[in-house]
N, C-alpha and C. Protein backbone atom coordinates (compact mmCIF):
# COMPACT_ATOMS: atom_id res chain seq x y z
N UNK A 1 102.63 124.71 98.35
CA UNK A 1 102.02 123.86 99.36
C UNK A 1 102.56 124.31 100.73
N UNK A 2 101.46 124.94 101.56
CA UNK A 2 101.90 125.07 103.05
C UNK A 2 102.44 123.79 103.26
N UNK A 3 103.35 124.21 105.03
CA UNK A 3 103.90 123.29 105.62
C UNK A 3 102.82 122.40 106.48
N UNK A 4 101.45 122.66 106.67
CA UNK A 4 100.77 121.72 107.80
C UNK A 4 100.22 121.16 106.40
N UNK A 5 100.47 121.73 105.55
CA UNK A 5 99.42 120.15 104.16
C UNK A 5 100.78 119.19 104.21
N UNK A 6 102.08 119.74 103.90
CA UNK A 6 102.69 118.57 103.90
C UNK A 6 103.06 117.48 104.71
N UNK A 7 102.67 118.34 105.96
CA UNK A 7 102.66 117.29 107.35
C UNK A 7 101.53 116.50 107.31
N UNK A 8 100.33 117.05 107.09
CA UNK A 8 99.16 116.20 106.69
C UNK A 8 99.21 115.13 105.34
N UNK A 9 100.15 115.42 104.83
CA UNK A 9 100.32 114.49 103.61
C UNK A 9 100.79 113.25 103.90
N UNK A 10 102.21 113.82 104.99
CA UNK A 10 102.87 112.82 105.74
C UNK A 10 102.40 111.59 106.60
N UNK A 11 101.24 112.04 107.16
CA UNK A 11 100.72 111.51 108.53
C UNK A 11 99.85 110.47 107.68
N UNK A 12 99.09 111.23 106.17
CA UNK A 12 98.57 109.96 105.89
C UNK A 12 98.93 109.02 105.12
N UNK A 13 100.33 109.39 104.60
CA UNK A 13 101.23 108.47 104.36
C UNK A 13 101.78 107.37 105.38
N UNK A 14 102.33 107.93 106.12
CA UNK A 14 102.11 106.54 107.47
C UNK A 14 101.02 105.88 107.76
N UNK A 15 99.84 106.65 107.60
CA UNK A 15 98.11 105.98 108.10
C UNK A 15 98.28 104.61 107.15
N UNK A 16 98.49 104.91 105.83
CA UNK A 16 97.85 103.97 104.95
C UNK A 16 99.19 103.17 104.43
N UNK A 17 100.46 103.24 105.19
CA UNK A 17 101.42 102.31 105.01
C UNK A 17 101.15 101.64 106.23
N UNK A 18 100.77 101.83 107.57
CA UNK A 18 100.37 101.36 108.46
C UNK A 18 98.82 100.59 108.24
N UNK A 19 98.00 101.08 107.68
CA UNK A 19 97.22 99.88 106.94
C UNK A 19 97.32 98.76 105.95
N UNK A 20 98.30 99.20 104.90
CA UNK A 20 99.15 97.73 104.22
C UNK A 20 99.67 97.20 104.80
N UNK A 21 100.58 97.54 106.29
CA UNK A 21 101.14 96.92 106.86
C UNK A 21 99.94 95.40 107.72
N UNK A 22 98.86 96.03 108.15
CA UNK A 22 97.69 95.26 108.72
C UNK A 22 97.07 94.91 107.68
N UNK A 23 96.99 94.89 106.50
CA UNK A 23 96.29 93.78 105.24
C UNK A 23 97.21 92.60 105.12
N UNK A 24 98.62 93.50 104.87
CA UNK A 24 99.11 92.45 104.20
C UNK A 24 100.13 91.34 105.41
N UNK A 25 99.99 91.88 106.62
CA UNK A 25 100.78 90.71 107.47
C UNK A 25 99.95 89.31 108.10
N UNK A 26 98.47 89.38 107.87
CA UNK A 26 97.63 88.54 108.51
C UNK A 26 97.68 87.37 107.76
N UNK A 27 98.69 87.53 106.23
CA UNK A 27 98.12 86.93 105.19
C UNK A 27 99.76 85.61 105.39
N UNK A 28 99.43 84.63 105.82
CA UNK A 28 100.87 83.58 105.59
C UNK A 28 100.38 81.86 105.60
N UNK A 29 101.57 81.75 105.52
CA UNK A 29 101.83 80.36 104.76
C UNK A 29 102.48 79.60 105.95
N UNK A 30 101.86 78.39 106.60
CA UNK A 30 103.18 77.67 107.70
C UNK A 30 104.24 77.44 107.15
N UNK A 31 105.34 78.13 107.67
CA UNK A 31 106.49 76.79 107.15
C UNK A 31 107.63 76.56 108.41
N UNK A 32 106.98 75.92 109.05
CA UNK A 32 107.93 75.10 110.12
C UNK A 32 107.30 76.21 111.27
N UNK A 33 108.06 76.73 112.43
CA UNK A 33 107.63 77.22 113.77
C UNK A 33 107.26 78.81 113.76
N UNK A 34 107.85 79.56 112.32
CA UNK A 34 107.53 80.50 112.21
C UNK A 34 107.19 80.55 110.72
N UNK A 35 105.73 81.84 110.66
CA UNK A 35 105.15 81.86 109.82
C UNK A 35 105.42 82.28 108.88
N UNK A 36 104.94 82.22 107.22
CA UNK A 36 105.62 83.05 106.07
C UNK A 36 104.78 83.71 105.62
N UNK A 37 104.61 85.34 106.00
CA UNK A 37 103.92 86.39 105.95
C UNK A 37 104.21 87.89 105.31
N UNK A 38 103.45 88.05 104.42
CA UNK A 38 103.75 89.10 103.66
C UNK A 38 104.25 90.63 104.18
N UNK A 39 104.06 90.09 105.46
CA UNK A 39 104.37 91.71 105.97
C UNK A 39 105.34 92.68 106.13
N UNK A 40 106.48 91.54 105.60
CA UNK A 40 108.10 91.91 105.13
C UNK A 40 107.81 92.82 103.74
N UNK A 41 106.67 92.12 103.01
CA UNK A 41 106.85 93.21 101.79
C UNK A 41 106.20 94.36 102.04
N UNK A 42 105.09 94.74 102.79
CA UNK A 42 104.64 95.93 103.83
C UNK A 42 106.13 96.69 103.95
N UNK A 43 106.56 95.70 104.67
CA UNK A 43 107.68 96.72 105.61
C UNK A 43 108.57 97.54 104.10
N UNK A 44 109.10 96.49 103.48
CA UNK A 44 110.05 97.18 102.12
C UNK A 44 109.26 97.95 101.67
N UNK A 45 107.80 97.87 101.56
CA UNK A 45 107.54 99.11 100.84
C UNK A 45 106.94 100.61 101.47
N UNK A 46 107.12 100.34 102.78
CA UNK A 46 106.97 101.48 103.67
C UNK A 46 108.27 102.42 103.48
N UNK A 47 109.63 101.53 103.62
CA UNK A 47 110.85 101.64 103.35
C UNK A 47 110.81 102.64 102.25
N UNK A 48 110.72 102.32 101.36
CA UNK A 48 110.94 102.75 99.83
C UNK A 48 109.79 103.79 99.93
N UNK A 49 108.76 104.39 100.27
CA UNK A 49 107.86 105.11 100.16
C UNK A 49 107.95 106.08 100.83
N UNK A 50 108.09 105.88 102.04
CA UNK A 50 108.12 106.32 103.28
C UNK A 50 109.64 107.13 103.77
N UNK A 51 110.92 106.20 103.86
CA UNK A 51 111.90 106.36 104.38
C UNK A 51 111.98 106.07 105.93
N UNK A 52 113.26 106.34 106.17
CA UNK A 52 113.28 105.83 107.79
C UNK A 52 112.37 106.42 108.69
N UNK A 53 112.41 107.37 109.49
CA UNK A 53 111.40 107.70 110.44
C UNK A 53 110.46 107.78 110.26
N UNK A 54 109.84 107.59 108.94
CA UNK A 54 108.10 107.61 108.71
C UNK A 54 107.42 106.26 108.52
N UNK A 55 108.39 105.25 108.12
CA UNK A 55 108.38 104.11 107.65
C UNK A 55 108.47 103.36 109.08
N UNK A 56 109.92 103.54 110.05
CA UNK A 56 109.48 103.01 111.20
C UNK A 56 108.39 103.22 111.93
N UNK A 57 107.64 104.28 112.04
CA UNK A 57 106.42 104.88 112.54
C UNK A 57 105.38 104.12 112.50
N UNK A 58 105.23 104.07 110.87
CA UNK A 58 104.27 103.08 110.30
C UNK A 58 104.30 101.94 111.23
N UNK A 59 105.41 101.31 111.01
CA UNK A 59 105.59 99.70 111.53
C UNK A 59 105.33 99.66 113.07
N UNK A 60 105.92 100.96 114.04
CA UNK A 60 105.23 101.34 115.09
C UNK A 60 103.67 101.09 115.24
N UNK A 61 103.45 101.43 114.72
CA UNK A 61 101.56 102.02 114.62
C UNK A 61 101.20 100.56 114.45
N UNK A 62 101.58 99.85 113.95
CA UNK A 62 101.05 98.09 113.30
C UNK A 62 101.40 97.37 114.46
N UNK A 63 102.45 97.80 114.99
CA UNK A 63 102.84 96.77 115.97
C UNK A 63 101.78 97.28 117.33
N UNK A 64 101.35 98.68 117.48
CA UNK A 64 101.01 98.58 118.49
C UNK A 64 99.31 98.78 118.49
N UNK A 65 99.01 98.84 117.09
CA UNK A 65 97.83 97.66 116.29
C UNK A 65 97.63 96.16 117.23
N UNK A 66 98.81 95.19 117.02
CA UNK A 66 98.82 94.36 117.47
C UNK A 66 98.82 94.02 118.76
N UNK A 67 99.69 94.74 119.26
CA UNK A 67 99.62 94.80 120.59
C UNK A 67 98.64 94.94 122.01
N UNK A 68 97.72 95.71 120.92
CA UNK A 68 96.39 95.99 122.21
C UNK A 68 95.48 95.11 121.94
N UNK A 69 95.43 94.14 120.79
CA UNK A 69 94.87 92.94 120.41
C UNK A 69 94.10 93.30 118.73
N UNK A 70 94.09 94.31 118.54
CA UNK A 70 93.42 94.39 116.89
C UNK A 70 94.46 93.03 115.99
N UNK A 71 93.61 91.99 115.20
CA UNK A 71 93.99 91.04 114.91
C UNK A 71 94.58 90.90 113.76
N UNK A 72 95.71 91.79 113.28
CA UNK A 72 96.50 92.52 112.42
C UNK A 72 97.79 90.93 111.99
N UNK A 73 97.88 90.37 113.04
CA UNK A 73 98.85 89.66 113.20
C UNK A 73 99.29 88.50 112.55
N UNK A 74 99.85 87.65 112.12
CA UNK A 74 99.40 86.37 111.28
C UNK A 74 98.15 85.25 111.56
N UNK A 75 97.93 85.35 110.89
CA UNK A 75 96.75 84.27 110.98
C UNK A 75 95.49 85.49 111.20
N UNK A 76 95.17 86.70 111.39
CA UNK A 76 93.99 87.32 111.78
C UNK A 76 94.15 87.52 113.58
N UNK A 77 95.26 87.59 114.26
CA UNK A 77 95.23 87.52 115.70
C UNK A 77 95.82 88.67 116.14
N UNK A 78 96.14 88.82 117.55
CA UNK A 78 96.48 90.23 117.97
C UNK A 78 97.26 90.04 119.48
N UNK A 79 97.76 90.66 120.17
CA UNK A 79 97.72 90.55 121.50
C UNK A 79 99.55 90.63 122.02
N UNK A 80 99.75 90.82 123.32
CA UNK A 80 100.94 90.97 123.39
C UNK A 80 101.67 89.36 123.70
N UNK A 81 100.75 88.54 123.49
CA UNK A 81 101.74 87.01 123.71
C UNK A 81 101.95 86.92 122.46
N UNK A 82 102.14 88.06 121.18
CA UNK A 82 102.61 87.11 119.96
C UNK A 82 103.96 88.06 119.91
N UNK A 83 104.01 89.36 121.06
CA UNK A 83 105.25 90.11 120.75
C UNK A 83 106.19 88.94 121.57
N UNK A 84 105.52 88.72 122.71
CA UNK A 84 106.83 87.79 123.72
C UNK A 84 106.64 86.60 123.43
N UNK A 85 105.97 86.22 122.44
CA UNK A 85 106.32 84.75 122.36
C UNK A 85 107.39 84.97 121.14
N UNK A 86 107.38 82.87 120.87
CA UNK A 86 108.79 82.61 119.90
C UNK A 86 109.06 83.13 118.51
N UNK A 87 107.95 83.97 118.17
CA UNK A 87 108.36 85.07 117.01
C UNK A 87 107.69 85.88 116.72
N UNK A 88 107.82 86.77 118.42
CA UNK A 88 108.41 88.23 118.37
C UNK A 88 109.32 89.14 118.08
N UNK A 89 110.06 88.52 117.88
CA UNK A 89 111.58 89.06 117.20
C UNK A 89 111.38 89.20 116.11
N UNK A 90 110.96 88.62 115.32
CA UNK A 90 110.51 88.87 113.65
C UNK A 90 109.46 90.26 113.79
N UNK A 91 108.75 89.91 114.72
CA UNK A 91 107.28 91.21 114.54
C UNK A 91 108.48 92.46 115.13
N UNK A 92 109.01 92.16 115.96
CA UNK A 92 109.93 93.67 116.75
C UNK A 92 111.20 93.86 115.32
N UNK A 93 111.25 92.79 114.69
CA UNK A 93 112.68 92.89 113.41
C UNK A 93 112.25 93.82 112.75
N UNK A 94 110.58 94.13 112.12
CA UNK A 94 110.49 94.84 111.34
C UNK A 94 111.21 95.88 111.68
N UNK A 95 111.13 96.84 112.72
CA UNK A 95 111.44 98.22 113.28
C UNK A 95 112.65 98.45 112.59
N UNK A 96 114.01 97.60 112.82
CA UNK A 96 115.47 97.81 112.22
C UNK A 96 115.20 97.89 110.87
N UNK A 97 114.43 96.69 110.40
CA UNK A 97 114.55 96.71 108.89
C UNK A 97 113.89 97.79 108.21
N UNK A 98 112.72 98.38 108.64
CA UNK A 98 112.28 99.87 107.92
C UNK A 98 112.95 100.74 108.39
N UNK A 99 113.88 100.94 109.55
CA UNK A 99 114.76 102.27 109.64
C UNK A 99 115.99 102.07 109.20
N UNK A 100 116.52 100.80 108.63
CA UNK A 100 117.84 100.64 107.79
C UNK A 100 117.50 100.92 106.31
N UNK A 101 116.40 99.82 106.27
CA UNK A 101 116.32 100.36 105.04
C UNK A 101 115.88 101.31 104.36
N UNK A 102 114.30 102.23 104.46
CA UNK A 102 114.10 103.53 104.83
C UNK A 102 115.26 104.57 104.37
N UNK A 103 116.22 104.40 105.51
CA UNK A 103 117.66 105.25 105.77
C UNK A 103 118.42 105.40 104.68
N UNK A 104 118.92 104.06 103.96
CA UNK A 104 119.31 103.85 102.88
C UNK A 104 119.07 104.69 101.57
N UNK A 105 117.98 104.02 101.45
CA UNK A 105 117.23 104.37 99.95
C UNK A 105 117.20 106.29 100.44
N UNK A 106 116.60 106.74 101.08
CA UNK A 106 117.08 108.11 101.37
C UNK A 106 118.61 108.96 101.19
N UNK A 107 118.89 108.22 101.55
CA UNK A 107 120.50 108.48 101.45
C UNK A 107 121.15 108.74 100.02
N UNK A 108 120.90 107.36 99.38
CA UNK A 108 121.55 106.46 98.12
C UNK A 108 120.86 106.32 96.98
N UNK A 109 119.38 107.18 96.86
CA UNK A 109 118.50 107.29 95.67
C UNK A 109 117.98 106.10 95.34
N UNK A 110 116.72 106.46 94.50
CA UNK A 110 115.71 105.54 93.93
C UNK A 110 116.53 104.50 92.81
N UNK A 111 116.74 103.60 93.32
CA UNK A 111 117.67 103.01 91.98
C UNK A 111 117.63 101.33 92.18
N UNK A 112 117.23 100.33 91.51
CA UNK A 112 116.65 98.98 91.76
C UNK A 112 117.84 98.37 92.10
N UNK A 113 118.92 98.35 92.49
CA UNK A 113 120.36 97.92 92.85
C UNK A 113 120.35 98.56 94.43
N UNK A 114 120.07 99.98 94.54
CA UNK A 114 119.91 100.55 96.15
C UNK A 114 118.77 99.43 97.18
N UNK A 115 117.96 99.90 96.47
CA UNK A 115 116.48 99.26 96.66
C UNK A 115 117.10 98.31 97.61
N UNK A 116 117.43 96.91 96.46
CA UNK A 116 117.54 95.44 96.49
C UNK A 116 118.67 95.30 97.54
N UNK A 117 120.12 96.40 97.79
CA UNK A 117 120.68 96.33 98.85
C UNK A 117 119.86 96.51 100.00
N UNK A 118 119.20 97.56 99.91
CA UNK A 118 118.60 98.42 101.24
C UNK A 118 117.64 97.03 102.09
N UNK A 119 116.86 96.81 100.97
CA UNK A 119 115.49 95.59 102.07
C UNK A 119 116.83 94.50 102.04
N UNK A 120 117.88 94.19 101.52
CA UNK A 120 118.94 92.64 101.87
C UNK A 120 119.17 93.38 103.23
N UNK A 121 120.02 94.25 103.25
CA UNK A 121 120.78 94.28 104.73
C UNK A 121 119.36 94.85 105.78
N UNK A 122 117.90 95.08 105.60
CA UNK A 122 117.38 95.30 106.18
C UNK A 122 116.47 93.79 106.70
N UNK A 123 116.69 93.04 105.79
CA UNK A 123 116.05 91.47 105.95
C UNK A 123 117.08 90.62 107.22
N UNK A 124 118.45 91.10 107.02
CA UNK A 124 119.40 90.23 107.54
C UNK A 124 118.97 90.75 109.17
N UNK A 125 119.19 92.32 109.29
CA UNK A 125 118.52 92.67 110.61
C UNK A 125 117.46 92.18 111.26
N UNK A 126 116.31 91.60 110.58
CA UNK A 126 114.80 91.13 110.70
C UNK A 126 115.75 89.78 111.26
N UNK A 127 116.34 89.33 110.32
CA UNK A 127 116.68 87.65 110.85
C UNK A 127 117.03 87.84 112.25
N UNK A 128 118.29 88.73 112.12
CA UNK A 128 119.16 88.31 113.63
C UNK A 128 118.08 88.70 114.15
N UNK A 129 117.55 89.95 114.85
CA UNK A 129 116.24 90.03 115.70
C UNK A 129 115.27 88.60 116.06
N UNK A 130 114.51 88.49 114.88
CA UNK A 130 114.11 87.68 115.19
C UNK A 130 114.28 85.72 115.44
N UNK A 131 115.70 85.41 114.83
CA UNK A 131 116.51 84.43 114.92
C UNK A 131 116.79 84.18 116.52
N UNK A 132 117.21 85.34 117.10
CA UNK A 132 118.07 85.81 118.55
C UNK A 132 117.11 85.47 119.16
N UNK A 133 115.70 86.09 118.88
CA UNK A 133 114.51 86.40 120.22
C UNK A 133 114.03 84.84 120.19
N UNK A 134 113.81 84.31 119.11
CA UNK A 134 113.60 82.52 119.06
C UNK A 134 114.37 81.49 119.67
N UNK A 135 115.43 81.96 119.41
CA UNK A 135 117.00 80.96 119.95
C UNK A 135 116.55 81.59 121.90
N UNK A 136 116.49 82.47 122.17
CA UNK A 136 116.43 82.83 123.27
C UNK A 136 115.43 81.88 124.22
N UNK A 137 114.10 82.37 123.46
CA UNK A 137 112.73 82.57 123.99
C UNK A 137 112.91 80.94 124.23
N UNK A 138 112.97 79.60 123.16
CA UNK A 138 113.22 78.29 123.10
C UNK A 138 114.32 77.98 123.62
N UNK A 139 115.03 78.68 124.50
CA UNK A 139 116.60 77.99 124.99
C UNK A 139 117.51 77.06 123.98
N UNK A 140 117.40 77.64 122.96
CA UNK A 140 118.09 76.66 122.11
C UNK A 140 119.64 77.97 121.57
N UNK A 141 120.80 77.08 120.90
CA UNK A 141 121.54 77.87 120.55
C UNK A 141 120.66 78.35 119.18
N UNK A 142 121.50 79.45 118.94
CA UNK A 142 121.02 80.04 117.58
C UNK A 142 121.13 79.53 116.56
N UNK A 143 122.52 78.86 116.48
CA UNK A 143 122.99 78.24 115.53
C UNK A 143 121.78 77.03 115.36
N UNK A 144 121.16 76.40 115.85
CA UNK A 144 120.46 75.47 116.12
C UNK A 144 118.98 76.19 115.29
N UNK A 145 118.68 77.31 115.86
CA UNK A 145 117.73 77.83 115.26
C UNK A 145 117.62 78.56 114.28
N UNK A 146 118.59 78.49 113.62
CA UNK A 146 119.08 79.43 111.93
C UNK A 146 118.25 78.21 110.85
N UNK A 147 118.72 77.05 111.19
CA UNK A 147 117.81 76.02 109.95
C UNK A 147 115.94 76.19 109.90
N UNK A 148 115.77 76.61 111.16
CA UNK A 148 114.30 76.95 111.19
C UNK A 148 113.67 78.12 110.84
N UNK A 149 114.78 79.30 111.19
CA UNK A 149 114.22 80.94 111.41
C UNK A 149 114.91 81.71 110.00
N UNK A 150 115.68 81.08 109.44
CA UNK A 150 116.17 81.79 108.41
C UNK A 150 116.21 80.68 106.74
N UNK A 151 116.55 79.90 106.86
CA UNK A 151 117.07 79.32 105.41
C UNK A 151 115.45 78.60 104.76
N UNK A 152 114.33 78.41 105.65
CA UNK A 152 113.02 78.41 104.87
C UNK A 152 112.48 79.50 104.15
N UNK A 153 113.17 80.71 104.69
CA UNK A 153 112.53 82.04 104.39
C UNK A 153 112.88 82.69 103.43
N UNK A 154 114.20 82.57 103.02
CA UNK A 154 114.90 82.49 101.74
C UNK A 154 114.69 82.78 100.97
N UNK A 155 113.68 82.00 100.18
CA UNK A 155 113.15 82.48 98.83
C UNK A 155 112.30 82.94 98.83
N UNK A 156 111.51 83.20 99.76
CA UNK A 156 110.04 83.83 99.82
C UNK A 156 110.76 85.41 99.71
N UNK A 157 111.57 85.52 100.66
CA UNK A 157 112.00 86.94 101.05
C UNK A 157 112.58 87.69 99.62
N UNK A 158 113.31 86.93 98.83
CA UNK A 158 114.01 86.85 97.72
C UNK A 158 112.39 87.64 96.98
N UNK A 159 111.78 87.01 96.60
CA UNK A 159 110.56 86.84 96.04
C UNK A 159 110.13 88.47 96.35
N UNK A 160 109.59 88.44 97.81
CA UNK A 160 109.13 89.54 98.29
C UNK A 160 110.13 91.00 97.63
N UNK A 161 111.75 90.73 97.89
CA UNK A 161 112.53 91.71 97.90
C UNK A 161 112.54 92.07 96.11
N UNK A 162 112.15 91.09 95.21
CA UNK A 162 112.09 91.59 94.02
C UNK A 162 110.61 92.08 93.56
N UNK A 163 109.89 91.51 93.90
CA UNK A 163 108.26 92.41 93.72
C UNK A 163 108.10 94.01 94.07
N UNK A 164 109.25 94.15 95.80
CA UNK A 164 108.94 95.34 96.03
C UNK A 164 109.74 96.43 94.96
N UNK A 165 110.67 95.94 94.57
CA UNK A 165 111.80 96.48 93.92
C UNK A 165 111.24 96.91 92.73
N UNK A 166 110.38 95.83 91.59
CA UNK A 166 110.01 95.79 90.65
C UNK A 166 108.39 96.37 90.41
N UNK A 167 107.78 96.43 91.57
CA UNK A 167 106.54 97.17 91.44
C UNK A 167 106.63 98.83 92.29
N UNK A 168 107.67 98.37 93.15
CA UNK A 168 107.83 99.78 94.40
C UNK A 168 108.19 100.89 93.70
N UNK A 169 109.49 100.55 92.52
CA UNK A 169 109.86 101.95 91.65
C UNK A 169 108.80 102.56 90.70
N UNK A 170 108.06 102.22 90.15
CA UNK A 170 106.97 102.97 89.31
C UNK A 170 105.69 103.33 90.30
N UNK A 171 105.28 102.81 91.44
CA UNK A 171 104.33 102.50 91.66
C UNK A 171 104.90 104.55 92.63
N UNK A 172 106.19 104.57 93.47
CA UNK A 172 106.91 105.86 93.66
C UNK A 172 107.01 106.44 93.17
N UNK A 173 107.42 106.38 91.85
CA UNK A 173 107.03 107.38 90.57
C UNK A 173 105.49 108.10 90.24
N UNK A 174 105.00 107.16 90.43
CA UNK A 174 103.68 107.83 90.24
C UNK A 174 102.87 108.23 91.60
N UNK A 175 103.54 108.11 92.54
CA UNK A 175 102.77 108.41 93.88
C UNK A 175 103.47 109.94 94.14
N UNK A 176 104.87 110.22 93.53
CA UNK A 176 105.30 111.42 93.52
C UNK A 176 104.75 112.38 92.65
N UNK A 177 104.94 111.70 91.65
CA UNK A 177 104.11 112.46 90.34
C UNK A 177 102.72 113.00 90.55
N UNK A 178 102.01 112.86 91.29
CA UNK A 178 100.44 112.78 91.67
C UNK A 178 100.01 113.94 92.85
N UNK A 179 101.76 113.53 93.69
CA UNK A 179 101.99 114.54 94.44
C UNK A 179 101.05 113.92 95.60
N UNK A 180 100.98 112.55 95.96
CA UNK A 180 100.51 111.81 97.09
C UNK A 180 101.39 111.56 98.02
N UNK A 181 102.85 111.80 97.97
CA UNK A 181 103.59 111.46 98.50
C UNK A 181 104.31 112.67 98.92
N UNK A 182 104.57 113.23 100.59
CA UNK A 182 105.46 114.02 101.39
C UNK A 182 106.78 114.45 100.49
């Protein structure tokens, strides 16, 4: 395999992790001031597919999806008052969390224990980001805004972080195997 197929392999590997990323973030659940949206499991599995700089890319490309108003965003919306409003920090969190975690799993191999570390300490990054930019944006202390921005999210994330784990390793296996994958 030449080197411009595998770059082309690459690019549409970001294309179409950057399109799960816009299926699956529009899709959430209220729970309290910020929304509960699948797009964390997007991000882990850009992570795990992808790795860091292709995976942040992706999440690049989604965010700035959103940004020019394509309605990628929760609920079906778009625009730059959902980066600066009170949870933008969650939409800007992804970035750390696919280049930590990404980074990781690259590093430390395909292994459902790596995995499940890699999206934890890449979730905790998502929090503070977006915990910080909320506590900020609302003038409230953080501490104040941890019962709202983090401990509802909990189990969903839990949830999310074992689906990706438990469907992400075979689903890589066979995306390598197929030879769909950079």
């Amino acid at each position: 395999m030449t080197s411009s197929h595998r770059r082309l392999r690459a690019l549409l590997a970001v294309a179409l992790m950057t399109a799960l990323l816009a299926l699956f973030s529009p899709l959430a659940v209220t729970a309290g001031p910020v929304p509960l949206s699948l797009g964390s499991l997007a991000v882990y599995l850009a992570a795990a597919l992808l790795h860091g700089k292709r995976s942040t890319l992706a999440v690049f490309l989604y965010l700035l999806l959103g940004l020019i108003g394509v309605p990628v965003f929760t609920g079906f919306s778009g625009g730059i008052h959902h980066l600066l409003g009170p949870t933008g920090g969650f939409l800007l969190g992804y970035l750390p969390c696919a280049l930590l975690s990404g980074w990781m799993i690259a590093r430390l191999g395909d292994k459902p224990l790596v995995w499940t570390g890699a999206f934890i300490l890449g979730t905790l990054l998502l929090y503070l980001c977006g915990t910080g930019w909320y506590a900020m944006i609302s003038r409230i202390p953080v501490t104040t805004a941890i019962p709202f921005c983090v401990f509802p999210f909990l189990p969903g994330d839990a949830i999310k972080i074992a689906i990706a784990v438990i469907g992400g390793l075979p689903l890589k296996k066979l995306l390598v195997r197929h030879r769909y994958l950079p």
